[in-house]
PDB file of N, CA and C in Angstrom:
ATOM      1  N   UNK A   1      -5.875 -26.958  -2.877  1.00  0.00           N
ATOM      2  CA  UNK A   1      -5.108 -26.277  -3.903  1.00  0.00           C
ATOM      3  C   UNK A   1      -5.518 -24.813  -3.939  1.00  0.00           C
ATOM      4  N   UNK A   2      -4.395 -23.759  -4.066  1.00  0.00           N
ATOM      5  CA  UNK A   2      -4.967 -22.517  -4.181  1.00  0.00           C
ATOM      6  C   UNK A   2      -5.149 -22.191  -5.389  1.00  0.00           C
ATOM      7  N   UNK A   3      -6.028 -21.241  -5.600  1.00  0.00           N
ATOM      8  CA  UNK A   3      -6.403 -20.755  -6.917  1.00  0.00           C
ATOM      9  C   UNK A   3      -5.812 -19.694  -7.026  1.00  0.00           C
ATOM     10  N   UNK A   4      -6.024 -19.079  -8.650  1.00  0.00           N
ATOM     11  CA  UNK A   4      -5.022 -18.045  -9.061  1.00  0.00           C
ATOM     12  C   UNK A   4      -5.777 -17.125  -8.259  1.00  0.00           C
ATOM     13  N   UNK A   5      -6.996 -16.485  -8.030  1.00  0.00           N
ATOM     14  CA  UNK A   5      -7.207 -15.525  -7.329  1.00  0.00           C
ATOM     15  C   UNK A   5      -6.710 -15.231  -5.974  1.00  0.00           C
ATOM     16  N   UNK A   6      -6.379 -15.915  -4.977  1.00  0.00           N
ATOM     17  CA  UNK A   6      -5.383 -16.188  -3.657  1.00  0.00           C
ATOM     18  C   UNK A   6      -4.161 -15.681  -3.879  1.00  0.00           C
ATOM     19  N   UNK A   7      -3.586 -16.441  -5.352  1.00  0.00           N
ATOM     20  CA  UNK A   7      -1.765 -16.292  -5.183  1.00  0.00           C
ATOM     21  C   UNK A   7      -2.102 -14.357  -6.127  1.00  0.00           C
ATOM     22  N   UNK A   8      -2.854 -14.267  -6.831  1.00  0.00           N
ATOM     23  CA  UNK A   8      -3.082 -12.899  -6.866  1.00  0.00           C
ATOM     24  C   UNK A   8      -3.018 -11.665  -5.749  1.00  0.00           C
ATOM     25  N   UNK A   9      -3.994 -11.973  -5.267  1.00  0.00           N
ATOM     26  CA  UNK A   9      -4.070 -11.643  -4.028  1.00  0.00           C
ATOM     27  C   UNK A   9      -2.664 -11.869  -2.862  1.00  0.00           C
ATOM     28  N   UNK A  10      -1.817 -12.408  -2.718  1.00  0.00           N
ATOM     29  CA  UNK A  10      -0.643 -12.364  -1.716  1.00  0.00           C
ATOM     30  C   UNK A  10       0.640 -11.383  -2.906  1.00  0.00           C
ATOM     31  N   UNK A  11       0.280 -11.968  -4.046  1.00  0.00           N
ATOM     32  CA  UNK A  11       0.967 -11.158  -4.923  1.00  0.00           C
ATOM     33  C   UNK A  11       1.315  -9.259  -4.724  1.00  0.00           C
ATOM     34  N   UNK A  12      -0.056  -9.071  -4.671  1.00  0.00           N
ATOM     35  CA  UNK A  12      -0.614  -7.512  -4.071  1.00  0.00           C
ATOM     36  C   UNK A  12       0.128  -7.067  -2.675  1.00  0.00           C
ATOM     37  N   UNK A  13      -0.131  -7.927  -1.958  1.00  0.00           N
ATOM     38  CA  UNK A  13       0.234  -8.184  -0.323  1.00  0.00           C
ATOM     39  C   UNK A  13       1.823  -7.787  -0.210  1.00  0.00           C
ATOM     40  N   UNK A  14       2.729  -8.711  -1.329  1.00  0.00           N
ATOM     41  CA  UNK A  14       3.641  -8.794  -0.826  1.00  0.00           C
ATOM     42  C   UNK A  14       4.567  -7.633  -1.642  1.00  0.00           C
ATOM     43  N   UNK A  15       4.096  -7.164  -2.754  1.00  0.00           N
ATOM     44  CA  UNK A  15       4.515  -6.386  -3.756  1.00  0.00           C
ATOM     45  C   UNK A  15       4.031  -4.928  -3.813  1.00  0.00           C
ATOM     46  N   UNK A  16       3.298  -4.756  -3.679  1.00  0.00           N
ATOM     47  CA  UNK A  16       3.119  -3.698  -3.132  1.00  0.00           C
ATOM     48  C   UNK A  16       2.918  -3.050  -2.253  1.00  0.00           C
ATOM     49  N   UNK A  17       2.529  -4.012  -1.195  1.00  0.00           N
ATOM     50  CA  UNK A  17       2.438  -3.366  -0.193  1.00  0.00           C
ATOM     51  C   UNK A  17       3.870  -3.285   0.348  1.00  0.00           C
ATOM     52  N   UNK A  18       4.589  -4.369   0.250  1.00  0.00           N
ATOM     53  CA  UNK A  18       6.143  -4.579   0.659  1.00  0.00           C
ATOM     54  C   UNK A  18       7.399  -3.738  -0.153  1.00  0.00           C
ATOM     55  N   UNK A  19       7.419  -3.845  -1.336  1.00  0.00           N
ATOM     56  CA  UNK A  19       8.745  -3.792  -2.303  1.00  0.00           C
ATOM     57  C   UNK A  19       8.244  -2.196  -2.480  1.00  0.00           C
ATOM     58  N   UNK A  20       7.322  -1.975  -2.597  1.00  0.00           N
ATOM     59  CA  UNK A  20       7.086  -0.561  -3.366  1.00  0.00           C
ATOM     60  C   UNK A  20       6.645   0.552  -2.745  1.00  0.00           C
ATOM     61  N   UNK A  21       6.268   0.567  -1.505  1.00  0.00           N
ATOM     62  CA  UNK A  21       6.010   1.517  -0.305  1.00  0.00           C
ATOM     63  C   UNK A  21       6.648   1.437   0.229  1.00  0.00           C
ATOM     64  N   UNK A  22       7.360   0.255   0.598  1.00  0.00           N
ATOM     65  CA  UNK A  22       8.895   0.128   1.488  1.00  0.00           C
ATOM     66  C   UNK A  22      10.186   1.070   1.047  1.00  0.00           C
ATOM     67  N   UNK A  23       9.760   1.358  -0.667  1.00  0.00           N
ATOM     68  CA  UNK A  23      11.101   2.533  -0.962  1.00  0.00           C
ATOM     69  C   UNK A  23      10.525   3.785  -0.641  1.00  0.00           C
ATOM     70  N   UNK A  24       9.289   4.129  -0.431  1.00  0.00           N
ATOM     71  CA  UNK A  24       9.067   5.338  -0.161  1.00  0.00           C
ATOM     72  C   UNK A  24       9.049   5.462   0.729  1.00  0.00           C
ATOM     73  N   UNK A  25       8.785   4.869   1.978  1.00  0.00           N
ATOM     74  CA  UNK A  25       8.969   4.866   3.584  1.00  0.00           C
ATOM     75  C   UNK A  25      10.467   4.877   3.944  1.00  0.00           C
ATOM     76  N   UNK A  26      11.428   4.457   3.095  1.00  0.00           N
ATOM     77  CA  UNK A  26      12.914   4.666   3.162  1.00  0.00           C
ATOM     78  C   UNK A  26      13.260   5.393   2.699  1.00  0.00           C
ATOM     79  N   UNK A  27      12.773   6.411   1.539  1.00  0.00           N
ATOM     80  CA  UNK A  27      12.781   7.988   1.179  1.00  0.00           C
ATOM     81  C   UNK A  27      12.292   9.114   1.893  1.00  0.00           C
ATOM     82  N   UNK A  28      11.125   8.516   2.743  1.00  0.00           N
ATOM     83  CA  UNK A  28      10.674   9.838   3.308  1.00  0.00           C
ATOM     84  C   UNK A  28      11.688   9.588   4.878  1.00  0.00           C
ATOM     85  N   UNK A  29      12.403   8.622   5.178  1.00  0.00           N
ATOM     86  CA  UNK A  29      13.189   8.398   6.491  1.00  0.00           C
ATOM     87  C   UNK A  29      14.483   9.129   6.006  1.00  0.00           C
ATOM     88  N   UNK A  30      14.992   9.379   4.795  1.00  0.00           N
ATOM     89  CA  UNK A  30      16.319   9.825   4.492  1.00  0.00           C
ATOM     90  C   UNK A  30      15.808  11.162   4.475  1.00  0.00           C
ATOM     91  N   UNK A  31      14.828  11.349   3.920  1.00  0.00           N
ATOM     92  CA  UNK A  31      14.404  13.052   3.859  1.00  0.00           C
ATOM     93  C   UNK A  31      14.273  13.539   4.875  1.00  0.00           C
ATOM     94  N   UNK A  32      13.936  12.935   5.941  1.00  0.00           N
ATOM     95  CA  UNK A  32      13.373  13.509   7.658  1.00  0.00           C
ATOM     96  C   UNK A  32      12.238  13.582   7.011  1.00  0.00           C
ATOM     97  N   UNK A  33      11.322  13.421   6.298  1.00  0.00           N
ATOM     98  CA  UNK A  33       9.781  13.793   6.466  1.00  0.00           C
ATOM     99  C   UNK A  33       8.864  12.990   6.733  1.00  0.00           C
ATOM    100  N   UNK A  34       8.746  13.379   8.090  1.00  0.00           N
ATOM    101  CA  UNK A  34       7.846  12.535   8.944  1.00  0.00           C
ATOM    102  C   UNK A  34       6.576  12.185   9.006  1.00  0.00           C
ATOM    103  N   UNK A  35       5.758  13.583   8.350  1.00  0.00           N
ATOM    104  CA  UNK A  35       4.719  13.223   7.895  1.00  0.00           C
ATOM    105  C   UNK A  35       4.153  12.157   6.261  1.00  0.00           C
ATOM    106  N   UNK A  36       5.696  12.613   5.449  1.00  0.00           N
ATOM    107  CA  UNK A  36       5.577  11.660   4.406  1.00  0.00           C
ATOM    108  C   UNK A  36       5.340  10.013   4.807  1.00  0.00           C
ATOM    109  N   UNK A  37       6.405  10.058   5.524  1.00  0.00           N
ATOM    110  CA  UNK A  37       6.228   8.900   6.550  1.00  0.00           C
ATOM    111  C   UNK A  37       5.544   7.930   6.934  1.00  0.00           C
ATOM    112  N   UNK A  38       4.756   9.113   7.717  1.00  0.00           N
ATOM    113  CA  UNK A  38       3.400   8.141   8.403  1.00  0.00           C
ATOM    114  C   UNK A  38       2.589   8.041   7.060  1.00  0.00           C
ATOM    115  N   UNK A  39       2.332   8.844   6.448  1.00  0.00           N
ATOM    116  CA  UNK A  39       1.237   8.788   5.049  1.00  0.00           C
ATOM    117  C   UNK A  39       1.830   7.577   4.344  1.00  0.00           C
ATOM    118  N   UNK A  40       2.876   7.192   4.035  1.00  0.00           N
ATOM    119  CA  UNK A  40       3.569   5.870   3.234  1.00  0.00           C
ATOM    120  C   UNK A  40       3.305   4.734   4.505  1.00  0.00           C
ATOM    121  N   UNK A  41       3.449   4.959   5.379  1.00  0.00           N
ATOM    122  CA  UNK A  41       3.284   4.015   6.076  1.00  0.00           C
ATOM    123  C   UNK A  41       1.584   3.856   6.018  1.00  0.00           C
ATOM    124  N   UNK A  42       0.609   4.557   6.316  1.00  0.00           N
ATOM    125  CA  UNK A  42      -0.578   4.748   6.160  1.00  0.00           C
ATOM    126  C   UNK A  42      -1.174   3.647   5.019  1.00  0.00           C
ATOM    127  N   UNK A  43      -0.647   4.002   3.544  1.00  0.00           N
ATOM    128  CA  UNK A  43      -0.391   3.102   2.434  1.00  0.00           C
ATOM    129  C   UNK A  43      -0.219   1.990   2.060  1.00  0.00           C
ATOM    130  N   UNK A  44       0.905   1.618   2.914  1.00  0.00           N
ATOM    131  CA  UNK A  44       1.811   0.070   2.811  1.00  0.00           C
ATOM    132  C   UNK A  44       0.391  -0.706   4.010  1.00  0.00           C
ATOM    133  N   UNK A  45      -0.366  -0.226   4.627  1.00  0.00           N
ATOM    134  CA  UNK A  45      -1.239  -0.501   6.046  1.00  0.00           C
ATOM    135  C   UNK A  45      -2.030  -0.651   4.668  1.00  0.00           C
ATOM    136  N   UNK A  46      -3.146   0.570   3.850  1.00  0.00           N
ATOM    137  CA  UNK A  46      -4.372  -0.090   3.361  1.00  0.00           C
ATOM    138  C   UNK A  46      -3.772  -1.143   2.223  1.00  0.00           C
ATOM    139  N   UNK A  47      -2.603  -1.207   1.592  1.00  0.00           N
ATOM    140  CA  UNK A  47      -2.419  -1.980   0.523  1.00  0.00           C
ATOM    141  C   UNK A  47      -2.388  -3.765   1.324  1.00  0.00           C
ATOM    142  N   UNK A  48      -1.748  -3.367   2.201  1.00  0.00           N
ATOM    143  CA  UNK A  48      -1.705  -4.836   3.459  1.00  0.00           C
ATOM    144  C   UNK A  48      -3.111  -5.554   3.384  1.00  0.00           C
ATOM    145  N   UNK A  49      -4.210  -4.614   3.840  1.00  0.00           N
ATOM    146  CA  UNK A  49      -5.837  -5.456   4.121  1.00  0.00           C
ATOM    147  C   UNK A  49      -6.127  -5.043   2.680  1.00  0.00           C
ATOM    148  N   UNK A  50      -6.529  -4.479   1.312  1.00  0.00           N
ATOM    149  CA  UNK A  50      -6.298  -4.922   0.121  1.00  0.00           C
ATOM    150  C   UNK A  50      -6.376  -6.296  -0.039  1.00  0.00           C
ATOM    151  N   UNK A  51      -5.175  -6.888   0.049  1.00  0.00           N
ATOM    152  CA  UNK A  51      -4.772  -8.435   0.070  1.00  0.00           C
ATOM    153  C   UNK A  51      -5.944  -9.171   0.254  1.00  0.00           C
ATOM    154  N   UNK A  52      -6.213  -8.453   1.697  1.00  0.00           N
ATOM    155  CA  UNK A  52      -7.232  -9.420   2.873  1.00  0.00           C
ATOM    156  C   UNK A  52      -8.692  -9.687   2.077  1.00  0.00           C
ATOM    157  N   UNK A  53      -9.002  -8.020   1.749  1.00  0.00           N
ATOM    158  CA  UNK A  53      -9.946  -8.166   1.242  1.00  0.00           C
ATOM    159  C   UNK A  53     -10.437  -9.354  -0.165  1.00  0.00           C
ATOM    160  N   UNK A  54      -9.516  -8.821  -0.956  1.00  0.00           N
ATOM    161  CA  UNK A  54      -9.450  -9.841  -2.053  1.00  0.00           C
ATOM    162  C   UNK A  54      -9.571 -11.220  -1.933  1.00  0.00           C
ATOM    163  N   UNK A  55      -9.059 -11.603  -0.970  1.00  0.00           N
ATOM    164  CA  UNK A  55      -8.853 -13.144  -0.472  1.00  0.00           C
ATOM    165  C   UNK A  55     -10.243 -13.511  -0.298  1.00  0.00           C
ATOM    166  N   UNK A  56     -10.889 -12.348   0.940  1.00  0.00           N
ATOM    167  CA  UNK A  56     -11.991 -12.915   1.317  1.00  0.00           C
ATOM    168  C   UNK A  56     -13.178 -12.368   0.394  1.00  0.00           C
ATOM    169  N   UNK A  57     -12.872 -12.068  -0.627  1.00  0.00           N
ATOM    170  CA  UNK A  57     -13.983 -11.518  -1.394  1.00  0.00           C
ATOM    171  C   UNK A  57     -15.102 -10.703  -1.483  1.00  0.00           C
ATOM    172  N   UNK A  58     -14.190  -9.224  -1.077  1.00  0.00           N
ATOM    173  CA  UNK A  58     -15.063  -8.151  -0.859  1.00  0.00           C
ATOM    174  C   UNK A  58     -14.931  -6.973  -1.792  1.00  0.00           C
ATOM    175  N   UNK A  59     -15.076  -7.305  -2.982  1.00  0.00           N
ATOM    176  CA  UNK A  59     -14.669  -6.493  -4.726  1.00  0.00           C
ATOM    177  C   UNK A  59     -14.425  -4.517  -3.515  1.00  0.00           C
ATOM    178  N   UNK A  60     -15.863  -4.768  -3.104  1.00  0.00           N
ATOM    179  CA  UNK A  60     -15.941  -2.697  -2.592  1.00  0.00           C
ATOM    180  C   UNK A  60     -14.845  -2.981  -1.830  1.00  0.00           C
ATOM    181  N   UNK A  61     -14.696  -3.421  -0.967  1.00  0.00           N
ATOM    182  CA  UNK A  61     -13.373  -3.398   0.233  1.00  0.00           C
ATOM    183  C   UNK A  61     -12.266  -2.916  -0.465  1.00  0.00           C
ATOM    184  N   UNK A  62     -12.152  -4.079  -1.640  1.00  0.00           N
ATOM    185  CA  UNK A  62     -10.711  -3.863  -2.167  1.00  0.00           C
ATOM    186  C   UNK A  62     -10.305  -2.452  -3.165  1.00  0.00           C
ATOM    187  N   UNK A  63     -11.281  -2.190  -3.345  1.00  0.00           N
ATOM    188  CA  UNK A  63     -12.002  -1.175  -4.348  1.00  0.00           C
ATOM    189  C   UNK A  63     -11.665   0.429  -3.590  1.00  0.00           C
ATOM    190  N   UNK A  64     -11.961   0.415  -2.596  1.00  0.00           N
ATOM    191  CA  UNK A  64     -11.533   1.726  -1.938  1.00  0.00           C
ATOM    192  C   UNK A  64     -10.532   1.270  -0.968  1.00  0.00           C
ATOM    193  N   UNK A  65     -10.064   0.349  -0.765  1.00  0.00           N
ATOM    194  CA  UNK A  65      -8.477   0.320   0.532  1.00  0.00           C
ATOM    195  C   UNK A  65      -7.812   0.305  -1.122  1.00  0.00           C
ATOM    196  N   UNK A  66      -7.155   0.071  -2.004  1.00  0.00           N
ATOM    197  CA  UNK A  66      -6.369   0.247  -3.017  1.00  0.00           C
ATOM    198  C   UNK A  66      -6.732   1.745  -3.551  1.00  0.00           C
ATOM    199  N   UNK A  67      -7.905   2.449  -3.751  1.00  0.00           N
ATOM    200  CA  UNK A  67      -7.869   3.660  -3.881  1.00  0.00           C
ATOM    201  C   UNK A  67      -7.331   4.256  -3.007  1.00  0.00           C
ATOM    202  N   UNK A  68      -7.572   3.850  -1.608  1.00  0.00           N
ATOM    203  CA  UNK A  68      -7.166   4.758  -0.212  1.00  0.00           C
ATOM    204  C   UNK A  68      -5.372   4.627  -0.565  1.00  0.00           C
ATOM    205  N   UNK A  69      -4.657   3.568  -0.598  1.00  0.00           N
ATOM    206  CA  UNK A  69      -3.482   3.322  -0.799  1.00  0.00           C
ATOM    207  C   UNK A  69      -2.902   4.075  -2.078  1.00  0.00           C
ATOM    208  N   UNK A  70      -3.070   4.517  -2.734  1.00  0.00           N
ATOM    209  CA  UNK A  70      -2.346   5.016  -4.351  1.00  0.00           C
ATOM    210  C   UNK A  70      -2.144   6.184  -3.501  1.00  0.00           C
ATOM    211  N   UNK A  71      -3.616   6.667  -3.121  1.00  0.00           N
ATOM    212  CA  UNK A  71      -3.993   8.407  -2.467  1.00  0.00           C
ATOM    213  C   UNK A  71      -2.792   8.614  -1.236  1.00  0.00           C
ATOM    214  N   UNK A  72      -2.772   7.975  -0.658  1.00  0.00           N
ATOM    215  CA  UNK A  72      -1.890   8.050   0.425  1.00  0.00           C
ATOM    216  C   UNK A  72      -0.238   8.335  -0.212  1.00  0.00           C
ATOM    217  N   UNK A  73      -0.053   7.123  -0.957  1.00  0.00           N
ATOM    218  CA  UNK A  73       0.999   7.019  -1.988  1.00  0.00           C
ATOM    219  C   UNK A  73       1.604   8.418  -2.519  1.00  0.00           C
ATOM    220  N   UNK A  74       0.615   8.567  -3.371  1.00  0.00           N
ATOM    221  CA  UNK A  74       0.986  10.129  -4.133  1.00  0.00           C
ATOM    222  C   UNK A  74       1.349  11.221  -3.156  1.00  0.00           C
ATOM    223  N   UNK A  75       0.626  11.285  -2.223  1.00  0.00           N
ATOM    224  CA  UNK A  75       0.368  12.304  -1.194  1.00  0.00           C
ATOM    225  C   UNK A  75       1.692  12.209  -0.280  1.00  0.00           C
ATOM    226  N   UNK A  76       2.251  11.248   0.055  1.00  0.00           N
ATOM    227  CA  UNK A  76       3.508  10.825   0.976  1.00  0.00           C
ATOM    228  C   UNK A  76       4.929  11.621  -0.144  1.00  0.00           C
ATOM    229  N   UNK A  77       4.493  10.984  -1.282  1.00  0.00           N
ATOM    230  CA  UNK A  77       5.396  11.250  -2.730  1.00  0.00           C
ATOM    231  C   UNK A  77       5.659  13.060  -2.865  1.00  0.00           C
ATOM    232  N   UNK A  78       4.652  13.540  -2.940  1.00  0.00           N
ATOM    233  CA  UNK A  78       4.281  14.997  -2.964  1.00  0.00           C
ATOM    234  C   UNK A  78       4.724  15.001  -2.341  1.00  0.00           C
ATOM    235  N   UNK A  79       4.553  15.350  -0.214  1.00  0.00           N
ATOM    236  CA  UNK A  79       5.802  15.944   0.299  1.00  0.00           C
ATOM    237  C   UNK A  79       7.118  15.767   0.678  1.00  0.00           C
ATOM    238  N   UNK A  80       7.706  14.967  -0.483  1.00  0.00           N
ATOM    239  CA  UNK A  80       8.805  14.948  -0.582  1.00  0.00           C
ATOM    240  C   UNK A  80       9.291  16.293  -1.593  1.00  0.00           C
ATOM    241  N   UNK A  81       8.807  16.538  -1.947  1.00  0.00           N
ATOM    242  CA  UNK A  81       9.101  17.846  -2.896  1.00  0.00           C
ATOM    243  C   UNK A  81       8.212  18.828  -2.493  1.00  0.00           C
ATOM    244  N   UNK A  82       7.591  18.973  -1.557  1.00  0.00           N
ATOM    245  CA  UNK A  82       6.934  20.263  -0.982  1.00  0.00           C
ATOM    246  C   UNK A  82       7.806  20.895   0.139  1.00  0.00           C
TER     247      UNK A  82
END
């Protein structure tokens, strides 16, 4: 049986890393900004092992790949308006 911390954890995986970087990686593709781009893509990558981490129970892991991911986030976000 899985526990709530697992379906938490795919929760993360599939939601943010999927539904919610996936619109900004399809914003920075309509914008042409390529470097937004790779940086959202960069994002949707640490929010992906995030997941992993959590699963396998590494609090620091998850702790800075979800910091690394927001940072990336904002930063992809920003040059869309730079």
């Amino acid at each position: 049986m899985e526990s709530d911390f697992e379906i938490s954890a795919i929760a993360i995986i599939v939601v943010f890393g999927a539904l919610t970087i996936g619109g900004l990686i399809a914003a920075t593709i309509a914008f042409g900004e390529r470097e937004g781009f790779l940086l959202a893509l960069g994002s949707s990558t640490a929010a992906w092992a995030a997941g992993y981490a959590m699963i396998l129970h590494k609090p620091l892991a998850f702790r800075w790949l979800l910091i690394l991911a927001v940072a990336l986030a904002a930063v992809a976000a920003i040059s869309l308006f730079v």
